[in-house]
PDB file of N, CA and C in Angstrom:
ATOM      1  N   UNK A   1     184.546 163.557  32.265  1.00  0.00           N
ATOM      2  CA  UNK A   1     185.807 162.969  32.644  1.00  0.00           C
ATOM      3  C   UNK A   1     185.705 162.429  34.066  1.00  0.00           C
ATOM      4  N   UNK A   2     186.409 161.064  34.506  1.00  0.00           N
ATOM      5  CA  UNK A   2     186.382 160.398  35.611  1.00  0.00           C
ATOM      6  C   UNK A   2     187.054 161.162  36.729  1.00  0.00           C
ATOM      7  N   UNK A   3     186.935 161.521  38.019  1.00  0.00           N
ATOM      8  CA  UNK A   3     188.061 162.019  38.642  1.00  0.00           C
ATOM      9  C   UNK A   3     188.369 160.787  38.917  1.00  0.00           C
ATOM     10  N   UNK A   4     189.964 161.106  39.256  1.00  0.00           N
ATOM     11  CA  UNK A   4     191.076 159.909  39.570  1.00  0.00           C
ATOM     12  C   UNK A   4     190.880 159.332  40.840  1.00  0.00           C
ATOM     13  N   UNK A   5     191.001 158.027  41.295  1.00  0.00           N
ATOM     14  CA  UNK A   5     190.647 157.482  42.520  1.00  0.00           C
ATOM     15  C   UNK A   5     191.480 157.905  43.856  1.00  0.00           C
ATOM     16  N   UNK A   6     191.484 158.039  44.779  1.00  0.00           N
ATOM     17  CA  UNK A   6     192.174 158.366  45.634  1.00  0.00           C
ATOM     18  C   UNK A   6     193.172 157.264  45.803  1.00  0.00           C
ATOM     19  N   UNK A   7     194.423 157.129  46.316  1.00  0.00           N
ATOM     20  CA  UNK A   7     196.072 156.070  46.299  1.00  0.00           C
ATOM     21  C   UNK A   7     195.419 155.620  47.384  1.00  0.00           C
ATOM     22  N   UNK A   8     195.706 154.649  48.083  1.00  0.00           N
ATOM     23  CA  UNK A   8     196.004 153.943  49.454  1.00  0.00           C
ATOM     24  C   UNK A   8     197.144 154.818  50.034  1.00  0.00           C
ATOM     25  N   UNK A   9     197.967 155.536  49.664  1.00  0.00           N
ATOM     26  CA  UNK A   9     198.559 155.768  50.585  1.00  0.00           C
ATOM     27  C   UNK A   9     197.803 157.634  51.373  1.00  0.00           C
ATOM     28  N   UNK A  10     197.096 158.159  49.940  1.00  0.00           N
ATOM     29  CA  UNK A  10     196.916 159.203  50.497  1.00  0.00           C
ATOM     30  C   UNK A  10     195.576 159.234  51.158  1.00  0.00           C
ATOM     31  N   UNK A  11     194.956 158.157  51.217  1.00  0.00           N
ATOM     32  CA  UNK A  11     193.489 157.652  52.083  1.00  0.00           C
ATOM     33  C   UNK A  11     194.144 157.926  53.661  1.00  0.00           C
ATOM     34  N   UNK A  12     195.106 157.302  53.189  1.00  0.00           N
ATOM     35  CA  UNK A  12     195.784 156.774  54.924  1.00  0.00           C
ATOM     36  C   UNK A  12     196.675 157.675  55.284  1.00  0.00           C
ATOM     37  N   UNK A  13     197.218 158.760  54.579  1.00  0.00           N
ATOM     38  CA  UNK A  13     197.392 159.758  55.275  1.00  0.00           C
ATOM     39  C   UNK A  13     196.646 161.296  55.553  1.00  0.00           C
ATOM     40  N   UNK A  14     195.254 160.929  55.006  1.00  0.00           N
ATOM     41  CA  UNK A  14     194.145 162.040  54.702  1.00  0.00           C
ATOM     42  C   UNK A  14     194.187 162.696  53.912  1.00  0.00           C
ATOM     43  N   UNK A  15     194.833 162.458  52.919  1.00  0.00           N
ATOM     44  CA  UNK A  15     194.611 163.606  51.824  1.00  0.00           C
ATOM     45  C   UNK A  15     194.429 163.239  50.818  1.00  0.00           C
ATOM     46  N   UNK A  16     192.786 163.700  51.080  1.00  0.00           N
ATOM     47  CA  UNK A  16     191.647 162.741  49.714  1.00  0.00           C
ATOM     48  C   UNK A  16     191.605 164.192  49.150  1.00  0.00           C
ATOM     49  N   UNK A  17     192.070 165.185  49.348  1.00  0.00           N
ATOM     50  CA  UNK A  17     191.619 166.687  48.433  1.00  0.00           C
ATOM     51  C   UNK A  17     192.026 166.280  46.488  1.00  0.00           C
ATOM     52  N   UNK A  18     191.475 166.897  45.958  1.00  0.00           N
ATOM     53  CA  UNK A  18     191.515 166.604  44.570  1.00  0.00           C
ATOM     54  C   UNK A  18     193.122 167.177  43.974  1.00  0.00           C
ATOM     55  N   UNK A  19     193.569 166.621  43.226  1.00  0.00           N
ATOM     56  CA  UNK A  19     195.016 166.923  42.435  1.00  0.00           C
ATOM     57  C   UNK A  19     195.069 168.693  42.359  1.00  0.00           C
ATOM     58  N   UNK A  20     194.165 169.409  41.784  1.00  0.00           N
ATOM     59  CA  UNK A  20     193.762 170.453  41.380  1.00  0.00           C
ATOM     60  C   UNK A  20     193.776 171.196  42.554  1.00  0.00           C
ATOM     61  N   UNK A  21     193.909 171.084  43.616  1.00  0.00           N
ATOM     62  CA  UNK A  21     193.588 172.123  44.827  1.00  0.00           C
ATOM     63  C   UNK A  21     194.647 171.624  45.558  1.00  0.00           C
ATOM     64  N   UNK A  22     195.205 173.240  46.473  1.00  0.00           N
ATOM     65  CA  UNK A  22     196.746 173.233  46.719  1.00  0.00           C
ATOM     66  C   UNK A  22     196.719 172.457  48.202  1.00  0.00           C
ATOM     67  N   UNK A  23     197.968 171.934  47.899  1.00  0.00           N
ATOM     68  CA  UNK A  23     197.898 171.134  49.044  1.00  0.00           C
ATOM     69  C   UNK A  23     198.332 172.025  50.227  1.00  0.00           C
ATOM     70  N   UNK A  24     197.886 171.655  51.336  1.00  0.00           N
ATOM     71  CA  UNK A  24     198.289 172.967  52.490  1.00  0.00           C
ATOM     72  C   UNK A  24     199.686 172.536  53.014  1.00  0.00           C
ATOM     73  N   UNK A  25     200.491 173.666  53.456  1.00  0.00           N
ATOM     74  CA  UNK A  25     202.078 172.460  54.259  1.00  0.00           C
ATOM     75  C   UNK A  25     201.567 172.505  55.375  1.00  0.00           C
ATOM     76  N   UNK A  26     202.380 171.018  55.964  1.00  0.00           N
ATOM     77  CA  UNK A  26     202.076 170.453  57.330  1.00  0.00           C
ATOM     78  C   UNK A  26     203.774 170.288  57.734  1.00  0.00           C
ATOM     79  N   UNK A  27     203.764 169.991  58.905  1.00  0.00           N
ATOM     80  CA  UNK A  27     204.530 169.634  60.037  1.00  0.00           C
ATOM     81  C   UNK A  27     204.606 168.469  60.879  1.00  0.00           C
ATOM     82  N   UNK A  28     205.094 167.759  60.692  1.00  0.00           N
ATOM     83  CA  UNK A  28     204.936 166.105  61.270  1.00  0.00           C
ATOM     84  C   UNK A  28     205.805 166.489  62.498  1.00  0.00           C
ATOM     85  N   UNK A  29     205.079 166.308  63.722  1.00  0.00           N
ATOM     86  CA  UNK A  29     205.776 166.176  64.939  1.00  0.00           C
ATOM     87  C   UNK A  29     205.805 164.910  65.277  1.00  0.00           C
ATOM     88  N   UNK A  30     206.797 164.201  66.335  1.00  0.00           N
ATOM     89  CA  UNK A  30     207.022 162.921  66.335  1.00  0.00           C
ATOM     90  C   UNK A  30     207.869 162.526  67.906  1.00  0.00           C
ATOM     91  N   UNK A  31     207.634 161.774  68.751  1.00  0.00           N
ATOM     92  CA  UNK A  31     207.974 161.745  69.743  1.00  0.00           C
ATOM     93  C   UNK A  31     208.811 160.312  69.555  1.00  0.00           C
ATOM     94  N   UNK A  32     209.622 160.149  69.863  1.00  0.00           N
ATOM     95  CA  UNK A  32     210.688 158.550  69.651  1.00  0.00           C
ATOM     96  C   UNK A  32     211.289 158.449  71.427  1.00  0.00           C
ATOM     97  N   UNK A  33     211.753 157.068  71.459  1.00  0.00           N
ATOM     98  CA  UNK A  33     212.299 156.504  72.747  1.00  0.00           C
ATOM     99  C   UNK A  33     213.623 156.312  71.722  1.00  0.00           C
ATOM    100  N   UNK A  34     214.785 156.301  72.232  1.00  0.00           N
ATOM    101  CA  UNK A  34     216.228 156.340  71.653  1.00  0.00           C
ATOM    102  C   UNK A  34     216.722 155.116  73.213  1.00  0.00           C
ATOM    103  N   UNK A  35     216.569 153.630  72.759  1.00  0.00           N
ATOM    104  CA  UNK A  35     217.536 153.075  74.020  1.00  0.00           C
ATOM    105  C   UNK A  35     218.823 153.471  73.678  1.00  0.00           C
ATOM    106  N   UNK A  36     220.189 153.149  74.656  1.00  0.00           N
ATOM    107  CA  UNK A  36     220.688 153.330  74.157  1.00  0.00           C
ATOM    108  C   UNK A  36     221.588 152.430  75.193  1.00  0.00           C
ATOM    109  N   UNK A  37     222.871 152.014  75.343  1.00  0.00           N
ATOM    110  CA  UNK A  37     224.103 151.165  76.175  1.00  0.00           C
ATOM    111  C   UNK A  37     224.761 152.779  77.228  1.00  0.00           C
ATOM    112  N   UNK A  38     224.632 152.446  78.280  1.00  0.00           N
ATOM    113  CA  UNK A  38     224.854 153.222  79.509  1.00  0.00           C
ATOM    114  C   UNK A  38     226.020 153.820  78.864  1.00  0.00           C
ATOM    115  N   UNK A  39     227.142 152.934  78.781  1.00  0.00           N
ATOM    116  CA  UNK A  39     228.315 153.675  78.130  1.00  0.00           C
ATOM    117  C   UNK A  39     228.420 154.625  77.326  1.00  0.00           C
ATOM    118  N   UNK A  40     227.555 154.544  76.520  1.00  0.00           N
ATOM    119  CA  UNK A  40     227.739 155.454  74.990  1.00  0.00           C
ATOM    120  C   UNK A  40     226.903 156.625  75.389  1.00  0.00           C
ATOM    121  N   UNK A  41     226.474 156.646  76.601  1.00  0.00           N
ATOM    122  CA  UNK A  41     225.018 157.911  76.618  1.00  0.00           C
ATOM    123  C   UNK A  41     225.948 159.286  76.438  1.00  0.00           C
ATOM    124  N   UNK A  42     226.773 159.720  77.026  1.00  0.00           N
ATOM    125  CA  UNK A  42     227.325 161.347  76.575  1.00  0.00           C
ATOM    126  C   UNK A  42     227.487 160.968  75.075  1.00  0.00           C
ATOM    127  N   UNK A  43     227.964 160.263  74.717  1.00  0.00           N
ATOM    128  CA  UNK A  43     228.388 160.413  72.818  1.00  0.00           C
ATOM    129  C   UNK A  43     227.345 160.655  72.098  1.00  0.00           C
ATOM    130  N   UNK A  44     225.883 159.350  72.904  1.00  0.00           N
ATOM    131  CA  UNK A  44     224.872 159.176  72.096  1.00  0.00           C
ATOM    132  C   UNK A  44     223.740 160.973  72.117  1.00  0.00           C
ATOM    133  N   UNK A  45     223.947 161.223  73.334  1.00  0.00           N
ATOM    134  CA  UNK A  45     223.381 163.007  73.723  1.00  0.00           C
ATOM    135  C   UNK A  45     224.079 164.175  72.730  1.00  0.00           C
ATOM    136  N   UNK A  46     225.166 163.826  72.547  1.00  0.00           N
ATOM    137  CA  UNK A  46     225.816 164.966  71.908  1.00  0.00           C
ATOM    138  C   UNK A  46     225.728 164.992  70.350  1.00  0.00           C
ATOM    139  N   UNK A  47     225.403 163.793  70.038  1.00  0.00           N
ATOM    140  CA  UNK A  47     225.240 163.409  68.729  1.00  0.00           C
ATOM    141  C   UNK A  47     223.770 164.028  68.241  1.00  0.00           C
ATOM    142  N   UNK A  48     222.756 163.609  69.382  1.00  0.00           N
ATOM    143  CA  UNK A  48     221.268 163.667  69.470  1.00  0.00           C
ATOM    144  C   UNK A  48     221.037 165.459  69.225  1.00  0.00           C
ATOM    145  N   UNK A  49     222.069 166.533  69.889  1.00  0.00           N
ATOM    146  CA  UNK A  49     222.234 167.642  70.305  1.00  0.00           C
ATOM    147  C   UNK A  49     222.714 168.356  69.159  1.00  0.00           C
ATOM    148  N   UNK A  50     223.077 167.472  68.243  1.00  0.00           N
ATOM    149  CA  UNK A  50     223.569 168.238  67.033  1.00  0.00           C
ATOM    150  C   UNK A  50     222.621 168.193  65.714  1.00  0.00           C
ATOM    151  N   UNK A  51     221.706 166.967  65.439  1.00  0.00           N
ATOM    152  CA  UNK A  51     220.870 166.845  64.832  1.00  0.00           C
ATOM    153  C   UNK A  51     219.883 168.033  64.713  1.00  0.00           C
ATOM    154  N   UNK A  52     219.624 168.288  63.414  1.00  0.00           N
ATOM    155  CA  UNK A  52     218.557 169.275  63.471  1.00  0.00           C
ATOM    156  C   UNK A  52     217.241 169.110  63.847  1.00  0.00           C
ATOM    157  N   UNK A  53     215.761 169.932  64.044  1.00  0.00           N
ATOM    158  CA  UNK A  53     215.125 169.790  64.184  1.00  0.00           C
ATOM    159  C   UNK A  53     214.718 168.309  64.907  1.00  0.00           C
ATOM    160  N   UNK A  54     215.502 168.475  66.083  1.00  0.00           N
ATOM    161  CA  UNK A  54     215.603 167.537  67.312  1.00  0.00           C
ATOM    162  C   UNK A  54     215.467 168.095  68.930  1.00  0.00           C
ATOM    163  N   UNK A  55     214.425 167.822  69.717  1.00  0.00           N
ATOM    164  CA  UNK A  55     215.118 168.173  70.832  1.00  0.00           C
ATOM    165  C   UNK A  55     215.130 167.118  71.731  1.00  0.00           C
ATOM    166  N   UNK A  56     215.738 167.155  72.894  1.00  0.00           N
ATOM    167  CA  UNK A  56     216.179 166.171  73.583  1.00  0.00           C
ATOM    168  C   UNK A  56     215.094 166.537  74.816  1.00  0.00           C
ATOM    169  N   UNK A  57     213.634 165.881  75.136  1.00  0.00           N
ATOM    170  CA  UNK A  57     213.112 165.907  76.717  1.00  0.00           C
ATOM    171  C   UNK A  57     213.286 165.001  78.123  1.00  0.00           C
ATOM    172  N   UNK A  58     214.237 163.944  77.814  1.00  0.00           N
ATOM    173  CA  UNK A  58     213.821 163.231  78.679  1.00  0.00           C
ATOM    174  C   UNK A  58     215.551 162.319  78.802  1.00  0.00           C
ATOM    175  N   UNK A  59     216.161 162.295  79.603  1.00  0.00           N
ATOM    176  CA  UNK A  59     217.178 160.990  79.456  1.00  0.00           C
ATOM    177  C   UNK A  59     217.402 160.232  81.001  1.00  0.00           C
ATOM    178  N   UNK A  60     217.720 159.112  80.676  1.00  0.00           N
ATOM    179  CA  UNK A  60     218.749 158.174  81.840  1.00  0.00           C
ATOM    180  C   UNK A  60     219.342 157.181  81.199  1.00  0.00           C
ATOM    181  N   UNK A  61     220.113 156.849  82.315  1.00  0.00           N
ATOM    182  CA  UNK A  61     221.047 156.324  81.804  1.00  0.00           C
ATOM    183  C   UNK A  61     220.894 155.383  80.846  1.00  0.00           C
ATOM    184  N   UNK A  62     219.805 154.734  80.198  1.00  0.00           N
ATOM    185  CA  UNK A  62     219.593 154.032  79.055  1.00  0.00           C
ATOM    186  C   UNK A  62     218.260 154.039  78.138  1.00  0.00           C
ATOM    187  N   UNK A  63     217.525 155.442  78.577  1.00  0.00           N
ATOM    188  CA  UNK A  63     216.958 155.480  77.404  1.00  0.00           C
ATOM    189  C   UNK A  63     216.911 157.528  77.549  1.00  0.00           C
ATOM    190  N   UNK A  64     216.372 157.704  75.792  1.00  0.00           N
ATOM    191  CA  UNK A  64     216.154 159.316  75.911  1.00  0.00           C
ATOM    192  C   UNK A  64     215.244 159.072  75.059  1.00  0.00           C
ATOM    193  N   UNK A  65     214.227 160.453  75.711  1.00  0.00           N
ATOM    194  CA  UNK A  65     212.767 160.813  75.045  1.00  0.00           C
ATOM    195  C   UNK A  65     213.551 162.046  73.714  1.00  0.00           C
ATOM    196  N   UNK A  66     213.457 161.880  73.048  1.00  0.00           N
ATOM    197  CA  UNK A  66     213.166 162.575  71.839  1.00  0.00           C
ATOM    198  C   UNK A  66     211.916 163.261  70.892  1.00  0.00           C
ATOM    199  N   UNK A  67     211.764 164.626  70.638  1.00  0.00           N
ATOM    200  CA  UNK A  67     210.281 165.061  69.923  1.00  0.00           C
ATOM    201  C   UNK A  67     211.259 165.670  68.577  1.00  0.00           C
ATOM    202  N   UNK A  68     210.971 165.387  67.714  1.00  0.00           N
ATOM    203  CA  UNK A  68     211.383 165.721  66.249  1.00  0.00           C
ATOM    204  C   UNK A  68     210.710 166.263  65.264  1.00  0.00           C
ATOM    205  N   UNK A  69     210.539 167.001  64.652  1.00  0.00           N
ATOM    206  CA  UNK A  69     209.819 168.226  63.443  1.00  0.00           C
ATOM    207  C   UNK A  69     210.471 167.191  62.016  1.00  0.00           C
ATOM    208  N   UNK A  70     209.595 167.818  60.806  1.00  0.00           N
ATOM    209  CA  UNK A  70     209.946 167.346  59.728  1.00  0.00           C
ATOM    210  C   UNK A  70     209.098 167.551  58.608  1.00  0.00           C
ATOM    211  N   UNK A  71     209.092 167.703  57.726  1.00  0.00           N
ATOM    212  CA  UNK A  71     208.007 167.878  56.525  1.00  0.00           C
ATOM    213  C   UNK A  71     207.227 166.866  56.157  1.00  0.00           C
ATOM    214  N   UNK A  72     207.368 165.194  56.313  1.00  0.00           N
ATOM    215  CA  UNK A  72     207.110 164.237  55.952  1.00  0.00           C
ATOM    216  C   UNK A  72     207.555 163.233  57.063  1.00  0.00           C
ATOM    217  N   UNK A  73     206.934 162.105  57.164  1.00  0.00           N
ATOM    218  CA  UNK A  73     206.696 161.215  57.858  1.00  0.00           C
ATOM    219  C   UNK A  73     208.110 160.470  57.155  1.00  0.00           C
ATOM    220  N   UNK A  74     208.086 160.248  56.614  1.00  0.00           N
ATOM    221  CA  UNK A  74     209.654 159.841  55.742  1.00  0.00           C
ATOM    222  C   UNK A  74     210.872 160.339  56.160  1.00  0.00           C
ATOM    223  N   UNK A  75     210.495 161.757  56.728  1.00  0.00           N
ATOM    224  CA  UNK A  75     212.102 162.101  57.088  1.00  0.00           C
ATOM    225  C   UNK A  75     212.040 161.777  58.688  1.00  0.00           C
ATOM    226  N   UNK A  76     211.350 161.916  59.287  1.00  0.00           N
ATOM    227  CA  UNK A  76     210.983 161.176  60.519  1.00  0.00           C
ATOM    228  C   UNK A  76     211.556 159.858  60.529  1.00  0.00           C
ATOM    229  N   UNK A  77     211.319 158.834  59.793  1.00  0.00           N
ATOM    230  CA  UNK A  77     211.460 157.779  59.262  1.00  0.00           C
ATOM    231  C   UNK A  77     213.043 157.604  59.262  1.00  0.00           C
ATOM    232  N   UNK A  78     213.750 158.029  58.227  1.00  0.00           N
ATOM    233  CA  UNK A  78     215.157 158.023  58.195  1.00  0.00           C
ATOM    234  C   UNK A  78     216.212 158.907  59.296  1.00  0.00           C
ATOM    235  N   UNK A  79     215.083 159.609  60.249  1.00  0.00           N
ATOM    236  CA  UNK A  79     216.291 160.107  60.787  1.00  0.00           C
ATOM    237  C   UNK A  79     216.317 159.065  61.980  1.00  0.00           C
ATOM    238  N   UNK A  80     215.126 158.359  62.212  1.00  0.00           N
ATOM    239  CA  UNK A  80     215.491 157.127  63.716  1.00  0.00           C
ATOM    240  C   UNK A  80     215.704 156.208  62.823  1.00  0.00           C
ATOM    241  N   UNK A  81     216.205 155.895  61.651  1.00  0.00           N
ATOM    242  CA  UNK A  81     216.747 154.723  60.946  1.00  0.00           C
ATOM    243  C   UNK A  81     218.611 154.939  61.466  1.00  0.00           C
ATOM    244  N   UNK A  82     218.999 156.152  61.256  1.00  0.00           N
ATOM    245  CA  UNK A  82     219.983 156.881  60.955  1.00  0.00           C
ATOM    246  C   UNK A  82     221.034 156.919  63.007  1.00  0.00           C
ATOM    247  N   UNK A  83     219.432 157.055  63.546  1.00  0.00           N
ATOM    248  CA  UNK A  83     219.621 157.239  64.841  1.00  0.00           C
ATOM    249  C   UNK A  83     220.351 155.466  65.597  1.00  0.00           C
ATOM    250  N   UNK A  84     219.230 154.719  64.738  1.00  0.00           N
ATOM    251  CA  UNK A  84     219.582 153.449  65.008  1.00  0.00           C
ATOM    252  C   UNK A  84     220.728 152.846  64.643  1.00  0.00           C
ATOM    253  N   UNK A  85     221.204 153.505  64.036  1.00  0.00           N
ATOM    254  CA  UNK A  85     222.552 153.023  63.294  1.00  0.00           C
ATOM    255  C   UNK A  85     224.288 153.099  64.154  1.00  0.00           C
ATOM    256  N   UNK A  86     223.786 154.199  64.675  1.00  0.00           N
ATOM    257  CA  UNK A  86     224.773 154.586  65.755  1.00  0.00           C
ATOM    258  C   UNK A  86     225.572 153.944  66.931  1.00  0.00           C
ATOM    259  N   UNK A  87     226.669 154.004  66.887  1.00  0.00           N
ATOM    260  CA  UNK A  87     227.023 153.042  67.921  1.00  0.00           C
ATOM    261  C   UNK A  87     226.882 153.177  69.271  1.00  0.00           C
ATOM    262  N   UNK A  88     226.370 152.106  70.211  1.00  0.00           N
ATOM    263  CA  UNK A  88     225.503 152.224  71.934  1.00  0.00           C
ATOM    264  C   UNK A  88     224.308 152.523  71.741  1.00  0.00           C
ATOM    265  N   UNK A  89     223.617 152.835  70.507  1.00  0.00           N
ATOM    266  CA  UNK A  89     222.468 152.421  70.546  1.00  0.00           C
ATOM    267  C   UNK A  89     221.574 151.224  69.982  1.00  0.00           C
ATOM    268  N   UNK A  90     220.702 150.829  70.722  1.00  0.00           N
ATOM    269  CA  UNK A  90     219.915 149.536  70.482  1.00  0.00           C
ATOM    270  C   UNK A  90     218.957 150.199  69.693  1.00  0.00           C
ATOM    271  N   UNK A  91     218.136 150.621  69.959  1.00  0.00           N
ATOM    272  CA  UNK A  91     217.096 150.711  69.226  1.00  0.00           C
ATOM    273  C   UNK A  91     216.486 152.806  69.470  1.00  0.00           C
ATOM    274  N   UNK A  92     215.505 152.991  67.910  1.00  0.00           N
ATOM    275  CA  UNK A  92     214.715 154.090  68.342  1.00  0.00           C
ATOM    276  C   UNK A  92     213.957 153.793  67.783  1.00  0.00           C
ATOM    277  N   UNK A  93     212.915 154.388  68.351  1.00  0.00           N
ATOM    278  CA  UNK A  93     211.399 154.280  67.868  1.00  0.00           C
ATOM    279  C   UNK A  93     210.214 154.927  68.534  1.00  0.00           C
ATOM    280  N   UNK A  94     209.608 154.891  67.015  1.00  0.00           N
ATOM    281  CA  UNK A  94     208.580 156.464  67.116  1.00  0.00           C
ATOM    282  C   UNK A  94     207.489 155.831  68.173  1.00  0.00           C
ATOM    283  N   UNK A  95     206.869 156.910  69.063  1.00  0.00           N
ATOM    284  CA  UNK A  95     205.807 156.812  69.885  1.00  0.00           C
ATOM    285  C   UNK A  95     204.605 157.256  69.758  1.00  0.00           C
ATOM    286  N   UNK A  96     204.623 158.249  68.778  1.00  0.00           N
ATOM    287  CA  UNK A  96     203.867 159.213  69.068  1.00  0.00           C
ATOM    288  C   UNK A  96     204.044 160.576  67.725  1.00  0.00           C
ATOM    289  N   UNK A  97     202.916 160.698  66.599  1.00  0.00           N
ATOM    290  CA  UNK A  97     203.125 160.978  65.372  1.00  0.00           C
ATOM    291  C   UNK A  97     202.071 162.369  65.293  1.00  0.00           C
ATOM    292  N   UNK A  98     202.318 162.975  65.271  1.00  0.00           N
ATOM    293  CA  UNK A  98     200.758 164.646  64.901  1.00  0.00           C
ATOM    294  C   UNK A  98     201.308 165.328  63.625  1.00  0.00           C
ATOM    295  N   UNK A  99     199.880 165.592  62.650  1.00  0.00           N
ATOM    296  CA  UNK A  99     200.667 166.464  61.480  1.00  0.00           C
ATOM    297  C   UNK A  99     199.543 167.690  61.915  1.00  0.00           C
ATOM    298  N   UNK A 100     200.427 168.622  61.895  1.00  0.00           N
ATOM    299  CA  UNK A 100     200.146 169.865  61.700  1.00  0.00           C
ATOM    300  C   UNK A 100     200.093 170.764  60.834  1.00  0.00           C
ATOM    301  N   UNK A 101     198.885 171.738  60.638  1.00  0.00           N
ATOM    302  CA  UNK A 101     199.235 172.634  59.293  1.00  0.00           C
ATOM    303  C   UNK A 101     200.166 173.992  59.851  1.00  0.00           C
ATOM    304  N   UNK A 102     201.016 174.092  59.170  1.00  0.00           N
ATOM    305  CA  UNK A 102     201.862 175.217  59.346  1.00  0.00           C
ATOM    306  C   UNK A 102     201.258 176.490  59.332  1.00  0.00           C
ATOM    307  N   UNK A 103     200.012 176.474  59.192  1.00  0.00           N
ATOM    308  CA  UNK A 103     198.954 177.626  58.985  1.00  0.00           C
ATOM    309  C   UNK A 103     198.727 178.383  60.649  1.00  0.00           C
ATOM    310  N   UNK A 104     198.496 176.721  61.449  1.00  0.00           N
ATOM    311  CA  UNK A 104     197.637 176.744  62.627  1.00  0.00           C
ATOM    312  C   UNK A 104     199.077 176.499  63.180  1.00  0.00           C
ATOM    313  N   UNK A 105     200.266 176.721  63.354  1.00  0.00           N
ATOM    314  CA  UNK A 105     201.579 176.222  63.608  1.00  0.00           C
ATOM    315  C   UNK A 105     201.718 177.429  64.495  1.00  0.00           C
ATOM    316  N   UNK A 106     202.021 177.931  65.614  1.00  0.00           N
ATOM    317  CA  UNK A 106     202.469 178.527  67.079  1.00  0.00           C
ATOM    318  C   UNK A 106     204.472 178.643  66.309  1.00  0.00           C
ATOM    319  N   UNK A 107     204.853 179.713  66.788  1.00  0.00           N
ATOM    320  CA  UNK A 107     206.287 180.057  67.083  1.00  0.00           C
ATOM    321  C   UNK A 107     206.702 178.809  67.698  1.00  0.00           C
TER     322      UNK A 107
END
């Protein structure tokens, strides 16, 4: 029997392991820039402050550093879609992407 070819997508996210063998869980850490309109920054912080698996490192008055946790690069994905959506902010976007195995994962 043929084994099955590896996807393009799981080449490109490394995981050429075979169907049959367990996949390990990981942790997508993710660093984003959040601009945002001077005005809106307490609304846009408090909003940022309530989000889960969010923390807030860095702000002024028109931009904030953001580092974000997640199971998948996808939810990463929709939560600065979600972020962008918000009103006084211009734009977010990811900087900076690490997957981790939850194995080798620190408190």
């Amino acid at each position: 029997m043929e084994k099955p070819r590896p996807s393009r997508r799981s080449l490109l996210l490394g995981r050429l392991d075979s169907p049959a063998q367990a996949v390990e869980p990981v942790v997508h850490i993710s660093s984003a820039v959040v601009s945002i309109l001077p005005d809106h920054r307490d609304a846009v912080l408090r909003l940022l402050a309530d989000l889960p698996e969010v923390e807030i490192h860095h702000r002024s008055p028109s931009k904030v550093v953001i580092v974000m946790e997640a199971s998948d690069s996808g939810v990463l994905g929709s939560c600065l879609a979600e972020i962008s959506s918000w009103q006084g902010v211009l734009s977010a976007n990811m900087v900076f992407e690490q997957v981790e195995s939850l194995f080798d994962f620190g408190d």
